[in-house]
PDB file of N, CA and C in Angstrom:
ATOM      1  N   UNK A   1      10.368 -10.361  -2.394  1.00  0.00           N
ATOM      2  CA  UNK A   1       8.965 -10.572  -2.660  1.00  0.00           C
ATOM      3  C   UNK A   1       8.801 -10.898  -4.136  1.00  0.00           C
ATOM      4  N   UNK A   2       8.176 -12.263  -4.679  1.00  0.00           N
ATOM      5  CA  UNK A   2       8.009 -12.728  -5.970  1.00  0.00           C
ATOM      6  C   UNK A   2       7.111 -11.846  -7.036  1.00  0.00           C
ATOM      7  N   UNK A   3       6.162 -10.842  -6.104  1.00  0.00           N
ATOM      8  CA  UNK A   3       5.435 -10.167  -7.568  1.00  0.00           C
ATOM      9  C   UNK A   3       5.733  -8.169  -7.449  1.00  0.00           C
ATOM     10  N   UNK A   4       7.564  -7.737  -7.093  1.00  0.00           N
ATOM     11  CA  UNK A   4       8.117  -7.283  -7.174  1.00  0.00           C
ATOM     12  C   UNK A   4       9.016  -7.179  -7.921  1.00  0.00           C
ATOM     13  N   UNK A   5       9.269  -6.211  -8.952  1.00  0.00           N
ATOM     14  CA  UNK A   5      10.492  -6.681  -9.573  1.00  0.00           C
ATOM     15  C   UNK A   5      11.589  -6.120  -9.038  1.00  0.00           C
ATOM     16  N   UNK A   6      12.590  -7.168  -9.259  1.00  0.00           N
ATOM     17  CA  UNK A   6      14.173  -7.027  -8.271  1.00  0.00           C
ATOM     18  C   UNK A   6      14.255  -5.503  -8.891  1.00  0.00           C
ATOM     19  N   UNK A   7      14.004  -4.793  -9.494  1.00  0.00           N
ATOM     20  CA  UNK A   7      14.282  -3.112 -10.045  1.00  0.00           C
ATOM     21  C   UNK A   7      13.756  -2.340  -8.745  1.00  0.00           C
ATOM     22  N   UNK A   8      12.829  -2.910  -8.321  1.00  0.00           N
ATOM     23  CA  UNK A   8      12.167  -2.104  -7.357  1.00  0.00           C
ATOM     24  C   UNK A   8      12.143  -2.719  -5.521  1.00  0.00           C
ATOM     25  N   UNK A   9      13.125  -3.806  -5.633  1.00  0.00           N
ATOM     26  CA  UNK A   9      12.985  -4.216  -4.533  1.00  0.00           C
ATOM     27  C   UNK A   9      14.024  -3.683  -3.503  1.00  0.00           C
ATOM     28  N   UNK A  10      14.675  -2.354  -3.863  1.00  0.00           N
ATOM     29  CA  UNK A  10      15.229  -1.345  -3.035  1.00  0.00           C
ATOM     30  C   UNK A  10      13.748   0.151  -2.346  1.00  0.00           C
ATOM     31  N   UNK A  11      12.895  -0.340  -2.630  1.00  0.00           N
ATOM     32  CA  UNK A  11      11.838  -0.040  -2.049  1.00  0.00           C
ATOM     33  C   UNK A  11      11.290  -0.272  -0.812  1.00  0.00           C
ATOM     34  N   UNK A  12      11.758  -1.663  -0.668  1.00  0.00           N
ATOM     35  CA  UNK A  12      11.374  -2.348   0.716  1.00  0.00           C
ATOM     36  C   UNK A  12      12.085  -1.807   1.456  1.00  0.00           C
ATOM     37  N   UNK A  13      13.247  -1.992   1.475  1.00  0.00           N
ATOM     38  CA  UNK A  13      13.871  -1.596   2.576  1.00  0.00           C
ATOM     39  C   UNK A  13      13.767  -0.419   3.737  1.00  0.00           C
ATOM     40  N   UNK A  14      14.126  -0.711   4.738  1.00  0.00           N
ATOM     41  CA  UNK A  14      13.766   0.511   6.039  1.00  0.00           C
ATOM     42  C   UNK A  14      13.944   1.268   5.728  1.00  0.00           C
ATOM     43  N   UNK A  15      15.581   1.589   5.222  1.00  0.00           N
ATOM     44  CA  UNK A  15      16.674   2.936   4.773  1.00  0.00           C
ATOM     45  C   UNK A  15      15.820   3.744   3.940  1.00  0.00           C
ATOM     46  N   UNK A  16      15.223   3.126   3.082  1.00  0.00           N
ATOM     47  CA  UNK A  16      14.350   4.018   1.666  1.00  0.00           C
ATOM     48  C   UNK A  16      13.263   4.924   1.799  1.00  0.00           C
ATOM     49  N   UNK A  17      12.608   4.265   3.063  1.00  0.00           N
ATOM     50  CA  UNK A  17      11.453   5.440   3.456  1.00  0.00           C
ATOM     51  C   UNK A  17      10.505   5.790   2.741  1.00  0.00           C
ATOM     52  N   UNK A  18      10.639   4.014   1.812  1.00  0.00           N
ATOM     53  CA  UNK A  18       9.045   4.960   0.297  1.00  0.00           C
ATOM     54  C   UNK A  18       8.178   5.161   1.239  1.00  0.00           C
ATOM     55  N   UNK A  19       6.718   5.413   0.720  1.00  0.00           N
ATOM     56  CA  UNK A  19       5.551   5.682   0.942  1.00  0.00           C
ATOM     57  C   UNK A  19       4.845   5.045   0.007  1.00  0.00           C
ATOM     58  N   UNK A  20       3.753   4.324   0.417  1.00  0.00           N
ATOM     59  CA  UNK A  20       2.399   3.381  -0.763  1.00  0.00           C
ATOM     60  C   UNK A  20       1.220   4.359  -0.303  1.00  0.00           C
ATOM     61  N   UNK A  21       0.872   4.298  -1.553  1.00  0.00           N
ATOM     62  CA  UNK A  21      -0.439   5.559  -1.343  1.00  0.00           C
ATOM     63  C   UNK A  21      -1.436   4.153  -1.579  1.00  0.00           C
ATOM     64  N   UNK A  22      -2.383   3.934  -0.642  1.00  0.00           N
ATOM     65  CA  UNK A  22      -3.365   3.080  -0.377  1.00  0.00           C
ATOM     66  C   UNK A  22      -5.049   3.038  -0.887  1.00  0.00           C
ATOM     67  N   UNK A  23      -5.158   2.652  -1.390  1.00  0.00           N
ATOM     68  CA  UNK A  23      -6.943   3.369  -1.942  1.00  0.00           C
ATOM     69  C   UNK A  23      -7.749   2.009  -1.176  1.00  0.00           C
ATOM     70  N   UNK A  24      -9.073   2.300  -0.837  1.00  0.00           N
ATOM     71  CA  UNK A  24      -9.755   1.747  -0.119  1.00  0.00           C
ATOM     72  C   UNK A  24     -10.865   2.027  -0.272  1.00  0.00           C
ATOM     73  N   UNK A  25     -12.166   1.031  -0.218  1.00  0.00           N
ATOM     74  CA  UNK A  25     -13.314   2.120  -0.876  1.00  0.00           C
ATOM     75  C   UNK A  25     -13.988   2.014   0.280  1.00  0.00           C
ATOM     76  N   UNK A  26     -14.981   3.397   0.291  1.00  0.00           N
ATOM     77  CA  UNK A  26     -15.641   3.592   1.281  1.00  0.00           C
ATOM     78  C   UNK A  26     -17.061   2.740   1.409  1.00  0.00           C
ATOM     79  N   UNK A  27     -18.274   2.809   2.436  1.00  0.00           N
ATOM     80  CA  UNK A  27     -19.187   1.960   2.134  1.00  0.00           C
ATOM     81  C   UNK A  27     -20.266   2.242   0.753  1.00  0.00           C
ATOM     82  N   UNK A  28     -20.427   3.836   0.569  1.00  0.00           N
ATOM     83  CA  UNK A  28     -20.554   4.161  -0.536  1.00  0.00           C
ATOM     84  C   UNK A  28     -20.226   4.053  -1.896  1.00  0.00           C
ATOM     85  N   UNK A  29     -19.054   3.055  -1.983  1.00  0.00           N
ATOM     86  CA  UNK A  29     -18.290   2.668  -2.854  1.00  0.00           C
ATOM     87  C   UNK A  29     -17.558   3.804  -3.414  1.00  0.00           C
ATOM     88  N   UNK A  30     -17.526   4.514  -3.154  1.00  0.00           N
ATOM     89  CA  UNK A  30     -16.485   6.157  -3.210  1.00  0.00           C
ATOM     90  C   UNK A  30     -14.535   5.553  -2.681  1.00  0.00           C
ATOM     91  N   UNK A  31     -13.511   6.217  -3.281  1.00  0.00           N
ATOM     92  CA  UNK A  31     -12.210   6.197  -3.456  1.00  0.00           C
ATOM     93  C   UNK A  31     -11.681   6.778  -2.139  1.00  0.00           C
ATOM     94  N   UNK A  32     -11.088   5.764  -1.344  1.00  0.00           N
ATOM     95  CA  UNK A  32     -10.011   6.509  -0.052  1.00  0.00           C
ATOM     96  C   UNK A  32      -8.801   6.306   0.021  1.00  0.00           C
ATOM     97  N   UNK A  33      -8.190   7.155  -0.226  1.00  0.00           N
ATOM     98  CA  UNK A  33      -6.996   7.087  -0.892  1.00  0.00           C
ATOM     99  C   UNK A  33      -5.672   7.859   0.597  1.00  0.00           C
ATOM    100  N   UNK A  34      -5.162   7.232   1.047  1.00  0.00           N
ATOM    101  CA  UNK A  34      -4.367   7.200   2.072  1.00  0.00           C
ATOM    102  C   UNK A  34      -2.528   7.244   1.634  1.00  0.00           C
ATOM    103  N   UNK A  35      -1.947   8.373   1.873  1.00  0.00           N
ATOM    104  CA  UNK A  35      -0.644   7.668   1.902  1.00  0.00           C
ATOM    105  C   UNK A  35       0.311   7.564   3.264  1.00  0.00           C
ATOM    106  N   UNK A  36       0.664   6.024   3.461  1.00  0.00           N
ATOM    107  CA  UNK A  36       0.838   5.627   4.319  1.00  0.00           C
ATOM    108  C   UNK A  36       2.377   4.724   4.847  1.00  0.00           C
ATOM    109  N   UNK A  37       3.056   4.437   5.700  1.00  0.00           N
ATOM    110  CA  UNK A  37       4.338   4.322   5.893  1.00  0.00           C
ATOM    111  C   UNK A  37       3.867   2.212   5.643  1.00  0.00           C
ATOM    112  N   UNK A  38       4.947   2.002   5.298  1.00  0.00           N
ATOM    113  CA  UNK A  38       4.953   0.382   5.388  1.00  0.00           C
ATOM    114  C   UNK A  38       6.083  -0.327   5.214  1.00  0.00           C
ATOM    115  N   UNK A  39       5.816  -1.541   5.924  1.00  0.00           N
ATOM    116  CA  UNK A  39       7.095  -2.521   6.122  1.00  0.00           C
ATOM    117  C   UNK A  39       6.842  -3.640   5.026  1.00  0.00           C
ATOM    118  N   UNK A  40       7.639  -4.747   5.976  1.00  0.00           N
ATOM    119  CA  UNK A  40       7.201  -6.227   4.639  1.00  0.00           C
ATOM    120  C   UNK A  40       8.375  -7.157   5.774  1.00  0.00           C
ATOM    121  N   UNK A  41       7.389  -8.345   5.912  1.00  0.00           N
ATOM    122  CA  UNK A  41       7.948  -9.852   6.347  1.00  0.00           C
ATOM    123  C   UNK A  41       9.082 -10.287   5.807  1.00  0.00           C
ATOM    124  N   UNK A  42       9.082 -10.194   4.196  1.00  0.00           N
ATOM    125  CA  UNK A  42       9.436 -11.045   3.070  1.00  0.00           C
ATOM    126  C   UNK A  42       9.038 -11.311   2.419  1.00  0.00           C
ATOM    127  N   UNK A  43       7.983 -11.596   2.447  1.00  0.00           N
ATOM    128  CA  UNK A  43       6.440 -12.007   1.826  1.00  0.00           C
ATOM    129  C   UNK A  43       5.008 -11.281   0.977  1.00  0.00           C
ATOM    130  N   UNK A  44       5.167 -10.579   2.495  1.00  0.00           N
ATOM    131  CA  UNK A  44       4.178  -9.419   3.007  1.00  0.00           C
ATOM    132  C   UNK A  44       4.226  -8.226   3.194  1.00  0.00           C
ATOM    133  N   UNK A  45       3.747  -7.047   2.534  1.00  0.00           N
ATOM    134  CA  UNK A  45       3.310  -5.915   2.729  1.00  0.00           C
ATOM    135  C   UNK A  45       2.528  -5.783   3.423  1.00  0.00           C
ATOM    136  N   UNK A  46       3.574  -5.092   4.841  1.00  0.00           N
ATOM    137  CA  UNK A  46       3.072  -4.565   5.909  1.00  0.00           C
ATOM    138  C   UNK A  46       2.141  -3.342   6.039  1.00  0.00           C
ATOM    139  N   UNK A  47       0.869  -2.850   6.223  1.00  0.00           N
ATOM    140  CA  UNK A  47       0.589  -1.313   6.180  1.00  0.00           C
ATOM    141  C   UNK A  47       0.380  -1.056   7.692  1.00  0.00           C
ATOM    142  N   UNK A  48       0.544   0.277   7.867  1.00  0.00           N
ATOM    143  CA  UNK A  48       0.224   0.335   9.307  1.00  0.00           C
ATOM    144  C   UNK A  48      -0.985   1.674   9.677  1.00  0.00           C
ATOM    145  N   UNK A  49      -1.991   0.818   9.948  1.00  0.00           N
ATOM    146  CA  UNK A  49      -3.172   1.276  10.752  1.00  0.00           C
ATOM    147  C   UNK A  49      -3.290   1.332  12.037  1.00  0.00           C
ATOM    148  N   UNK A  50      -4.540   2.132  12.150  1.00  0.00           N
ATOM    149  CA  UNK A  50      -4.900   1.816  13.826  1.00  0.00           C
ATOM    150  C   UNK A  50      -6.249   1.314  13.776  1.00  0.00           C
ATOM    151  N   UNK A  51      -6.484   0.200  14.731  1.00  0.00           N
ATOM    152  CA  UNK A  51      -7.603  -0.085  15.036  1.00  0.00           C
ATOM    153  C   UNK A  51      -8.819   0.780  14.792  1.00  0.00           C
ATOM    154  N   UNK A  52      -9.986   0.944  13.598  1.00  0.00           N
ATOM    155  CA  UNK A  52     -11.138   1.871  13.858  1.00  0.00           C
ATOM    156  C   UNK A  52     -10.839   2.957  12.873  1.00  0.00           C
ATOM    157  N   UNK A  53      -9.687   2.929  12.568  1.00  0.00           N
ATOM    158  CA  UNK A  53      -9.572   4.047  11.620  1.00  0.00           C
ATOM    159  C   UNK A  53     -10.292   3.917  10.118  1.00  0.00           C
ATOM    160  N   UNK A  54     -10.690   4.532   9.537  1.00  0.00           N
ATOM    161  CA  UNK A  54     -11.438   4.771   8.471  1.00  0.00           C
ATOM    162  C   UNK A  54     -10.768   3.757   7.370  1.00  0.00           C
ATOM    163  N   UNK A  55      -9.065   3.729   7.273  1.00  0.00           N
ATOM    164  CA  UNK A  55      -8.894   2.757   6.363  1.00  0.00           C
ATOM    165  C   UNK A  55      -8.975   0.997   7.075  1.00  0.00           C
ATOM    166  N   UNK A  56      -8.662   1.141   8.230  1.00  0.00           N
ATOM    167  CA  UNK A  56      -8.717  -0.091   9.263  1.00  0.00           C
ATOM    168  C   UNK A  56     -10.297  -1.035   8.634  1.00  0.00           C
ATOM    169  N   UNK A  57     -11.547   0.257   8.969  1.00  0.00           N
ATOM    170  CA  UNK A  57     -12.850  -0.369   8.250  1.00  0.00           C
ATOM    171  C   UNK A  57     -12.868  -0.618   7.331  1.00  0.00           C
ATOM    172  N   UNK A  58     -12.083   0.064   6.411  1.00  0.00           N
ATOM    173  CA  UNK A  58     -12.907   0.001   4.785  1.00  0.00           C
ATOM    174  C   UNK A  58     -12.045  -1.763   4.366  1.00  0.00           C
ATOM    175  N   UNK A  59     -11.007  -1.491   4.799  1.00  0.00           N
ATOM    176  CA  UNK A  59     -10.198  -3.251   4.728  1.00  0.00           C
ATOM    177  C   UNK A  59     -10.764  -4.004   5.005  1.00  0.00           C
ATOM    178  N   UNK A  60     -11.480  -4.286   6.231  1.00  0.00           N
ATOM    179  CA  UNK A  60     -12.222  -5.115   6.762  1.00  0.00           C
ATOM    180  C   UNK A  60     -13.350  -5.384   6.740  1.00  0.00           C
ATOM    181  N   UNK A  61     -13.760  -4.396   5.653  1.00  0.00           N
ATOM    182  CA  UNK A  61     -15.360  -4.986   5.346  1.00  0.00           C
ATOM    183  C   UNK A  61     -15.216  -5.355   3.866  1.00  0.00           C
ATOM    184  N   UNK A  62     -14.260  -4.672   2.768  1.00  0.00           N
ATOM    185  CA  UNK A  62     -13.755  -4.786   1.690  1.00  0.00           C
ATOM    186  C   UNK A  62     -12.234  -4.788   1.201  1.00  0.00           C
ATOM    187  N   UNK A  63     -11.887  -5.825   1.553  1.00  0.00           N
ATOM    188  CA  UNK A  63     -10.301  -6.276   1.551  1.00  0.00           C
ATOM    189  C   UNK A  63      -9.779  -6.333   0.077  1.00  0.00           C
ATOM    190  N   UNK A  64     -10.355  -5.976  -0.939  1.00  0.00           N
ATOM    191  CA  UNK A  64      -9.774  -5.595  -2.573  1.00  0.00           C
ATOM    192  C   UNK A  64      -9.266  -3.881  -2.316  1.00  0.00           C
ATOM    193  N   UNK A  65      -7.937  -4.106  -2.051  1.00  0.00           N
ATOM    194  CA  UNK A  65      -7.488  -2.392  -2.100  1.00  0.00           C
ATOM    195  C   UNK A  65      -6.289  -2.313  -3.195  1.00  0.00           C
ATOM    196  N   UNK A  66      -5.899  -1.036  -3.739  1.00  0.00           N
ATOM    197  CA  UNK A  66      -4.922  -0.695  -4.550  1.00  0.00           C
ATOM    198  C   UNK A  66      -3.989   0.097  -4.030  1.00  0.00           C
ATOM    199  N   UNK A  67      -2.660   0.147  -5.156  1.00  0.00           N
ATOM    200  CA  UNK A  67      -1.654   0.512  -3.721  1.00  0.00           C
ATOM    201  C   UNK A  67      -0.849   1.183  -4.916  1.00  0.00           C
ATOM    202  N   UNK A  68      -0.223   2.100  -4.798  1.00  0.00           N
ATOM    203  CA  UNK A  68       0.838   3.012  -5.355  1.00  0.00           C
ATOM    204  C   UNK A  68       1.972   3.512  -4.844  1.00  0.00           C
ATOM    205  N   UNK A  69       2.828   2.549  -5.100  1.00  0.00           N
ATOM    206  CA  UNK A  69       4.297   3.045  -4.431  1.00  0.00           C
ATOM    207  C   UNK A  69       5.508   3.737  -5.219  1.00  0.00           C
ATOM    208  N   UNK A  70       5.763   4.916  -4.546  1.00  0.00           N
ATOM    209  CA  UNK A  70       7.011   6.250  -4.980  1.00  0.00           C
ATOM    210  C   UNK A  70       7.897   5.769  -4.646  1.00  0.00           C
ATOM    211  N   UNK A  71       8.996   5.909  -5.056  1.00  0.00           N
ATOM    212  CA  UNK A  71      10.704   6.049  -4.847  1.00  0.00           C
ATOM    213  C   UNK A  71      10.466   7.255  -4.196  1.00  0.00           C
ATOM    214  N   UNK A  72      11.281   7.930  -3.450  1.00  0.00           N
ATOM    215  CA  UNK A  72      11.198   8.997  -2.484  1.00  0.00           C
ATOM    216  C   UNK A  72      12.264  10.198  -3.771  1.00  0.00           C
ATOM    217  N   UNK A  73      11.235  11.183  -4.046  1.00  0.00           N
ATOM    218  CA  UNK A  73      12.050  12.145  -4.799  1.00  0.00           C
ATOM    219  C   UNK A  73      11.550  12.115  -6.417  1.00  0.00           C
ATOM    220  N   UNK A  74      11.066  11.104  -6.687  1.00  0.00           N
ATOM    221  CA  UNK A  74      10.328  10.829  -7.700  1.00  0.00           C
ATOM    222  C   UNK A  74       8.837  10.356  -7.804  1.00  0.00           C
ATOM    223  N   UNK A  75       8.109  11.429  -8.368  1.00  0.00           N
ATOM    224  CA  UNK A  75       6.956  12.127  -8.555  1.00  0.00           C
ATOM    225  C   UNK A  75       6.348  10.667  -9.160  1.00  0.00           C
ATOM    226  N   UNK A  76       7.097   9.945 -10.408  1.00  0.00           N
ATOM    227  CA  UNK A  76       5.900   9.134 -11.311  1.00  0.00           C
ATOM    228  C   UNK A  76       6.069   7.403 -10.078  1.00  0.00           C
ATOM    229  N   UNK A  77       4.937   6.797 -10.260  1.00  0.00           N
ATOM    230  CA  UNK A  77       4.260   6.108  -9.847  1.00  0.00           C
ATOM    231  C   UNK A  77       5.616   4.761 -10.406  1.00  0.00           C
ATOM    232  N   UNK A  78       6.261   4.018  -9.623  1.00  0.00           N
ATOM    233  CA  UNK A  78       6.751   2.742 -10.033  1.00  0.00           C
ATOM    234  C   UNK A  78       5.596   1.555 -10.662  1.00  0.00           C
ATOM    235  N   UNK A  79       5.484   1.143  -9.425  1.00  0.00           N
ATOM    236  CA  UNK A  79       4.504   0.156  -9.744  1.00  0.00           C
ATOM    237  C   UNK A  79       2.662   0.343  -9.088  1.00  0.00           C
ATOM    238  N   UNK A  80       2.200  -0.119  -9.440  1.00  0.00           N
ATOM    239  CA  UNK A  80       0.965  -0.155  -8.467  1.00  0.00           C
ATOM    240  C   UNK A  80       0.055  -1.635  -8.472  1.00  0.00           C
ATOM    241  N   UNK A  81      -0.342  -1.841  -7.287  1.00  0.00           N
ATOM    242  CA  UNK A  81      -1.329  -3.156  -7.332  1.00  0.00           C
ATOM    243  C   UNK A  81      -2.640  -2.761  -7.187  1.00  0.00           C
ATOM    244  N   UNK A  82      -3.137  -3.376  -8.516  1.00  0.00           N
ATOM    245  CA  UNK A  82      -4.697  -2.541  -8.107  1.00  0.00           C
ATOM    246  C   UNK A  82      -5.446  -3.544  -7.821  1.00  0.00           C
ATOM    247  N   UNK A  83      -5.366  -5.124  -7.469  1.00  0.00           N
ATOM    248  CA  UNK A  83      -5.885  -5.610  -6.882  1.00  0.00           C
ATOM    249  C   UNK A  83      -5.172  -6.608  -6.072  1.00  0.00           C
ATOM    250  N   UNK A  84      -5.426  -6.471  -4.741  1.00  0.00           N
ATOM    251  CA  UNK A  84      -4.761  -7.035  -3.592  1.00  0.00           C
ATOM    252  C   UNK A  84      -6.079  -7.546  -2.695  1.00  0.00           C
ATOM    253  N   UNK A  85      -6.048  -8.321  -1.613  1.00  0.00           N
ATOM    254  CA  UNK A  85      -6.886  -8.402  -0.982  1.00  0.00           C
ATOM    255  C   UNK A  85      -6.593 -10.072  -0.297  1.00  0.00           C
ATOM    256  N   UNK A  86      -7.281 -10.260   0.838  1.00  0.00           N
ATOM    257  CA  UNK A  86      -6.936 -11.688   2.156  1.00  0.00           C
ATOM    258  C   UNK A  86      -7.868 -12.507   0.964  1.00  0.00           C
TER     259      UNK A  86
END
């Protein structure tokens, strides 16, 4: 993935098991902050929702979300995207 740096692109992988902590705002414009399992195309950061779920809405009515992804075992924050969105 091009706006990854190769330092961190042992992240993706299945084996690694990070976790991206997801923020999403509510309709109130209030912070929802989710941490959640995810894949990737190649391309694409996969997240996985369910239909209706609270972060499912807040995406789909406001698709600017931020994202914070751990190395598994380490507490400080690698990278984060604080603006993403379709």
């Amino acid at each position: 993935m091009k706006n990854i740096p190769e330092s961190h692109q042992d992240l993706l992988t299945d084996e690694k098991k990070a976790f991206v902590y997801l923020a999403t705002t509510m309709p109130d414009g209030s912070p929802q902050v989710t941490p959640i399992w995810f894949n990737t195309d190649g391309e694409h950061i996969l997240l996985n929702s369910v239909v209706g779920r609270v972060k499912d809405k807040n995406m789909r009515a406001r698709p600017n979300v931020g994202s914070v992804h751990l190395r598994p075992g380490q507490p400080v924050p690698l990278f984060a995207n604080p603006r993403q969105g379709s």
